[in-house]
C-alpha atoms as a PDB file:
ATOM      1  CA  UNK A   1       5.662   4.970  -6.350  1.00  0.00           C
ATOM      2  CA  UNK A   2       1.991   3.224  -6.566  1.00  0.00           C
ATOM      3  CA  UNK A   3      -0.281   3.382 -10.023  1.00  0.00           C
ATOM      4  CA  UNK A   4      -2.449   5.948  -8.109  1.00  0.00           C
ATOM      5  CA  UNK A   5       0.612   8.009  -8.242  1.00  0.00           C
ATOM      6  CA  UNK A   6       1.569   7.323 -11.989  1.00  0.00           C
ATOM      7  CA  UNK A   7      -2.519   8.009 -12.702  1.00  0.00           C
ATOM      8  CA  UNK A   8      -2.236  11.608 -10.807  1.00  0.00           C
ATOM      9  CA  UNK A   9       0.611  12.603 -13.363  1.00  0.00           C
ATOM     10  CA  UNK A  10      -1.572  11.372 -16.328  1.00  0.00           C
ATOM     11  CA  UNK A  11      -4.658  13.337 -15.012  1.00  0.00           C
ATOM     12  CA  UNK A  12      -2.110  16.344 -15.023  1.00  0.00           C
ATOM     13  CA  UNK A  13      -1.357  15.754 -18.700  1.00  0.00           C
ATOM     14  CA  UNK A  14       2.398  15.130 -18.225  1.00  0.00           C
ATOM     15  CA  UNK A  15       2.184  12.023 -19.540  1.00  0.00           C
ATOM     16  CA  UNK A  16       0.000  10.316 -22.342  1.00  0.00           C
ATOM     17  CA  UNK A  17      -1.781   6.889 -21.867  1.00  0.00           C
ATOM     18  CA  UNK A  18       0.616   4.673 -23.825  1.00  0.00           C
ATOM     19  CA  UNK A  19       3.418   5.699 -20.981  1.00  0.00           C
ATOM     20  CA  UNK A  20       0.940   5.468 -18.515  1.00  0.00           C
ATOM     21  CA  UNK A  21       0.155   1.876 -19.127  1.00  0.00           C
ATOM     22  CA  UNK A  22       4.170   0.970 -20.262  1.00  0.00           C
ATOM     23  CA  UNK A  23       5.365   3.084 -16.963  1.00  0.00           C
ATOM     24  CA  UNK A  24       3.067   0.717 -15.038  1.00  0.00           C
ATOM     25  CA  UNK A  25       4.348  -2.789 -16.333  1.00  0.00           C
ATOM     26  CA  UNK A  26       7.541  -2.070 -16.512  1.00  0.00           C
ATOM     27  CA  UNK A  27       7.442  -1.730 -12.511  1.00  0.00           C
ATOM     28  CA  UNK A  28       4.748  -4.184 -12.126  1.00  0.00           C
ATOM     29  CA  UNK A  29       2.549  -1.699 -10.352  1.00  0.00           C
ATOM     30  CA  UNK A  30      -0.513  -2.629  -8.728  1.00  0.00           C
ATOM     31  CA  UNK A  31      -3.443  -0.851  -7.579  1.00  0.00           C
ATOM     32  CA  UNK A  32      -4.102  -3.331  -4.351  1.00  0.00           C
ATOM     33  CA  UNK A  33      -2.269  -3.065  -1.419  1.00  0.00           C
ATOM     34  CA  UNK A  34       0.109  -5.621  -0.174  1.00  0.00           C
ATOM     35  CA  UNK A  35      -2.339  -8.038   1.661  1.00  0.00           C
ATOM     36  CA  UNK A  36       0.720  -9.778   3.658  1.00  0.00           C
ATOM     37  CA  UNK A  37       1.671  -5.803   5.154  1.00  0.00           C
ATOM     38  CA  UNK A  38      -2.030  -5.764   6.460  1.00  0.00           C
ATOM     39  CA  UNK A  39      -2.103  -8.884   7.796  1.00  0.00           C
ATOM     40  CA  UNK A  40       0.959  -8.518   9.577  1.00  0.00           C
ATOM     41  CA  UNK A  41       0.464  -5.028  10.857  1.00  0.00           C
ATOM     42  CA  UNK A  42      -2.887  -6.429  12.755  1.00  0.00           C
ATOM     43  CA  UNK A  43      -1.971  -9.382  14.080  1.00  0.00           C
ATOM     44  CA  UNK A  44       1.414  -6.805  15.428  1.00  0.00           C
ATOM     45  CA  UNK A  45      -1.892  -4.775  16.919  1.00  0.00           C
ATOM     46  CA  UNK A  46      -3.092  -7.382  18.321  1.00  0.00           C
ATOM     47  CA  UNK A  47      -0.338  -8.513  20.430  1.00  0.00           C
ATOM     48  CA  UNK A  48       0.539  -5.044  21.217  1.00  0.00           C
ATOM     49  CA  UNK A  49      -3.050  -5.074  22.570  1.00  0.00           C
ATOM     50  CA  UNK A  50      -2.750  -8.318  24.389  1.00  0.00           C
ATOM     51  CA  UNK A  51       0.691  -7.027  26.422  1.00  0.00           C
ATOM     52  CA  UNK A  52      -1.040  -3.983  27.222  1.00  0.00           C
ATOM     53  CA  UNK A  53      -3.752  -5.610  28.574  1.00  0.00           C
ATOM     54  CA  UNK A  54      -1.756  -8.130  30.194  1.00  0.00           C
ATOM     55  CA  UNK A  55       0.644  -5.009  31.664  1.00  0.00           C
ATOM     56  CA  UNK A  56      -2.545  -3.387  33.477  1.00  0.00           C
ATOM     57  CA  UNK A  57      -4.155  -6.349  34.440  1.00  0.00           C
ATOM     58  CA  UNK A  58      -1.603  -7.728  36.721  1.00  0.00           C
END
């Protein structure tokens, strides 16, 4: 579960802002996405790219 997910259910009123913000560090939630997941899912494009290219050029 993210914080956007956690903020969605506050919004909805099921849960006040003192849980919101105890329900958040007790998980350790962030609102930024993992940079290293990014990073590694485009350099993974980018050799998918490369073999393709490779593939079709020969």
């Amino acid at each position: 579960m993210k914080a956007v997910d956690i903020e969605k259910i506050h919004e909805a009123g099921l849960i006040s802002d003192d849980q919101l913000a105890a329900i958040i560090a007790h998980f350790k939630l962030n609102r930024e996405t993992n940079r290293f997941l990014i990073i590694l899912g485009v350099i993974g494009a980018i050799l998918v790219s490369a073999g393709i290219i490779l593939l079709v050029s020969t």
